[in-house]
C-alpha atoms as a PDB file:
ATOM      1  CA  UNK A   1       7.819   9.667   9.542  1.00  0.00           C
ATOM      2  CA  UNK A   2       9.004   6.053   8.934  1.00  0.00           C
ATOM      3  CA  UNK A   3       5.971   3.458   7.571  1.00  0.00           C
ATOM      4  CA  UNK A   4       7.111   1.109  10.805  1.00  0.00           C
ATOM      5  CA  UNK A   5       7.070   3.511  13.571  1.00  0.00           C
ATOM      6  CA  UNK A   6       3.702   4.866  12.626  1.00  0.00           C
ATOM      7  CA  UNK A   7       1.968   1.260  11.088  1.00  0.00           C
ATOM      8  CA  UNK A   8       3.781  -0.553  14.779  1.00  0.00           C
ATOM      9  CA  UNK A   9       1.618   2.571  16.956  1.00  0.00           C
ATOM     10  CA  UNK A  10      -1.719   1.955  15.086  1.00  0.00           C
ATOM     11  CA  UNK A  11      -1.208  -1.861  15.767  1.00  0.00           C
ATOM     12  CA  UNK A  12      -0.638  -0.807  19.453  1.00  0.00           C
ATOM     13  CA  UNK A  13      -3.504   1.201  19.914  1.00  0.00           C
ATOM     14  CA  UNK A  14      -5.646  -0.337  17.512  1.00  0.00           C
ATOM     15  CA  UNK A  15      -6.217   2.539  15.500  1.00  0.00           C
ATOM     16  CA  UNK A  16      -8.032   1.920  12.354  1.00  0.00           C
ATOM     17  CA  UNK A  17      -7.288   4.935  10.336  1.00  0.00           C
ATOM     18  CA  UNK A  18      -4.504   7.569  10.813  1.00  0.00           C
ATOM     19  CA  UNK A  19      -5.164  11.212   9.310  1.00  0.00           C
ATOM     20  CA  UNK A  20      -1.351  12.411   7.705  1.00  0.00           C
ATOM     21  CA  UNK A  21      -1.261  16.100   7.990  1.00  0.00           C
ATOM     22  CA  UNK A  22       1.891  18.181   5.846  1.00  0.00           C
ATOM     23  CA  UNK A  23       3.982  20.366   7.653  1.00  0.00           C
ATOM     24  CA  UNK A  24       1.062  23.671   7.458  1.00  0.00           C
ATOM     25  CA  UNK A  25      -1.113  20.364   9.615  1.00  0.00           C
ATOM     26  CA  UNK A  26      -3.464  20.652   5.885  1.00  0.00           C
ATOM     27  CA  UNK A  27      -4.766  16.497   5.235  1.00  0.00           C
ATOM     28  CA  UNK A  28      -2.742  15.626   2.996  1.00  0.00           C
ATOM     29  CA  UNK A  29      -3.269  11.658   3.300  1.00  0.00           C
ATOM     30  CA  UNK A  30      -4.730   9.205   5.151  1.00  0.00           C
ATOM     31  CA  UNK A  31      -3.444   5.349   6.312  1.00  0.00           C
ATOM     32  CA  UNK A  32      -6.031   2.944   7.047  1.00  0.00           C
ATOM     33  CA  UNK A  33      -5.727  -0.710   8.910  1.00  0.00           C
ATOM     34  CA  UNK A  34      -5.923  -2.032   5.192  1.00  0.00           C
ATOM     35  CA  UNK A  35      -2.727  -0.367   4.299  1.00  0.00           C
ATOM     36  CA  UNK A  36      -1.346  -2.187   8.210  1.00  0.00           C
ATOM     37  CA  UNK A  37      -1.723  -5.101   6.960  1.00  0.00           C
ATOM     38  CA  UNK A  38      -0.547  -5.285   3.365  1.00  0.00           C
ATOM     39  CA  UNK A  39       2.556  -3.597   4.884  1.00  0.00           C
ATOM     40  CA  UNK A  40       3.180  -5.625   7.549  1.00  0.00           C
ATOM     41  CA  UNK A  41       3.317  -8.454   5.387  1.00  0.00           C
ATOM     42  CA  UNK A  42       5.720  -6.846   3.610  1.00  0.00           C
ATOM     43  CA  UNK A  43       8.638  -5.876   5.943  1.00  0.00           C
ATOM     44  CA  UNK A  44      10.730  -4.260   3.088  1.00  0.00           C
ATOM     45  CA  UNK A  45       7.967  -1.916   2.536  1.00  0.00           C
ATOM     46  CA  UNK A  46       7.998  -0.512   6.083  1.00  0.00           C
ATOM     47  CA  UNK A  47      11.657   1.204   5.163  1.00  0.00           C
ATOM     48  CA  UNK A  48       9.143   3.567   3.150  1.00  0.00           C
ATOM     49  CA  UNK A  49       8.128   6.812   3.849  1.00  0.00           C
ATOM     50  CA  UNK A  50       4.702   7.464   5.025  1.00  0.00           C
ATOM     51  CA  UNK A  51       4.146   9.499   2.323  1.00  0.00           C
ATOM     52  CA  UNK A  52       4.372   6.377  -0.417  1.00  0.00           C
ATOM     53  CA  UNK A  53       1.959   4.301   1.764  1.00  0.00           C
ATOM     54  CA  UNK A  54      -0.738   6.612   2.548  1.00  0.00           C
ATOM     55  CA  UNK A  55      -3.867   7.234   0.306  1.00  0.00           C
ATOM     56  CA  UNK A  56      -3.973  10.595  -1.334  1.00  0.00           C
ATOM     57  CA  UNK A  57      -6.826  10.937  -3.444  1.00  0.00           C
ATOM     58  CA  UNK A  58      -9.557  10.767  -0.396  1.00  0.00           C
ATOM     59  CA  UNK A  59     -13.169  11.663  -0.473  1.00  0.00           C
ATOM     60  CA  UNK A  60     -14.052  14.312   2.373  1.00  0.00           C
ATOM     61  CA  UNK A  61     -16.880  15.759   3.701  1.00  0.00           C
ATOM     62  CA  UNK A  62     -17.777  19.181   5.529  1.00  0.00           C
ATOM     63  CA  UNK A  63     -19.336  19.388   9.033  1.00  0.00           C
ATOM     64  CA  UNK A  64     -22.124  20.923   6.991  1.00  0.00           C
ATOM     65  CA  UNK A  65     -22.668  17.534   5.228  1.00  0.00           C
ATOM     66  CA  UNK A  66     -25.796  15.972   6.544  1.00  0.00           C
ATOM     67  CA  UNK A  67     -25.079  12.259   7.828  1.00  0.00           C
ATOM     68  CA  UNK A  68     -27.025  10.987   5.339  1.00  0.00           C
ATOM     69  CA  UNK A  69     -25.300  11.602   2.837  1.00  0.00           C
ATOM     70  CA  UNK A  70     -21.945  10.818   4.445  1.00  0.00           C
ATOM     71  CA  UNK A  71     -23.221   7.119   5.479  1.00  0.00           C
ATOM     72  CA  UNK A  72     -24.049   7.324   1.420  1.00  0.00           C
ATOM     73  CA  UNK A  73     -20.633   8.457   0.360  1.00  0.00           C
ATOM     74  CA  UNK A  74     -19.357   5.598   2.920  1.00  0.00           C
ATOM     75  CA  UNK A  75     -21.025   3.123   1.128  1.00  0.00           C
ATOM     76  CA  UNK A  76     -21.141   3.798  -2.555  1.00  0.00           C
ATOM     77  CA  UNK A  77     -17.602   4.262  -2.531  1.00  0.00           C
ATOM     78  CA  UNK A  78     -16.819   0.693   0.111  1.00  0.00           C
ATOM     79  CA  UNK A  79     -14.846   2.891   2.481  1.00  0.00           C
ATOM     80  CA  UNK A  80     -15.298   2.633   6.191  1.00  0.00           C
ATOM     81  CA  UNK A  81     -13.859   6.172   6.973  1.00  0.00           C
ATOM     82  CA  UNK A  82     -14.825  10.120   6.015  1.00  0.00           C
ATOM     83  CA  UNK A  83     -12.266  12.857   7.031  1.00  0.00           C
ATOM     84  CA  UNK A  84     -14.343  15.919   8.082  1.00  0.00           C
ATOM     85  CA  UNK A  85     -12.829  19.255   6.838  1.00  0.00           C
ATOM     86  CA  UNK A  86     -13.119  23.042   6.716  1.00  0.00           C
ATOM     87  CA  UNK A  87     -11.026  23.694   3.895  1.00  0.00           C
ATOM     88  CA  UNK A  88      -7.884  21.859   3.758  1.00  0.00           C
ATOM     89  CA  UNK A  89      -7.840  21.543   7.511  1.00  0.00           C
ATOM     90  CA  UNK A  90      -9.090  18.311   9.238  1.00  0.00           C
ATOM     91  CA  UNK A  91     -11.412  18.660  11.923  1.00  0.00           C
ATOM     92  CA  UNK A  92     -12.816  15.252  12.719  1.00  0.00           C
ATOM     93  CA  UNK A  93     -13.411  11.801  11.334  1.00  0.00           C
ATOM     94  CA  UNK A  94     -16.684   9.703  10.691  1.00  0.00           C
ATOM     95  CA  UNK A  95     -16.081   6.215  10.513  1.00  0.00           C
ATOM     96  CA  UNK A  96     -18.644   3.427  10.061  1.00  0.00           C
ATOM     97  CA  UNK A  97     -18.192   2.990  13.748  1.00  0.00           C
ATOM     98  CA  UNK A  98     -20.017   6.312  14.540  1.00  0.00           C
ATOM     99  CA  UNK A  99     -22.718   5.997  12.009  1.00  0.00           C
END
């Protein structure tokens, strides 16, 4: 999908992070409101495809993981959100929010 149409709808409905799921719905990326804002500061970045914007290399947890340890994870590594997932397949999100 196009950076603006998605970036415009989390501004709308104030959505703080965005799972991206591939075409087999595996996470394959994830757009947070840090990545809104650089972008929308930068109108010929939102011409871009999702897929250039979004973070790749994300740290996950299982619903097995004790919340602990994913508050821990949160906060050693300054992130503010932890995709639960049973494989490659997303099943929920922790955010600091929750915690």
């Amino acid at each position: 999908d196009s950076a603006e149409l998605v970036l415009k709808m989390m501004l709308w409905k104030n959505i703080h992070h965005a799972p991206i799921l591939n075409h087999d719905l595996e996470l394959s990326g994830l757009l947070t409101w840090t990545d809104v804002k650089n972008y929308m500061e930068n109108p010929a970045k939102l011409k871009e495809n999702i897929s250039t914007l979004m973070t790749r290399d994300l740290i996950t947890v299982t619903p097995e993981t004790p919340l602990r340890e994913a508050k821990e994870l949160m906060s050693s590594n300054s992130i503010n959100c932890l995709p639960v997932v049973e494989g490659k397949n997303l099943i929920g999100i922790i955010t600091t929010n929750d915690l």
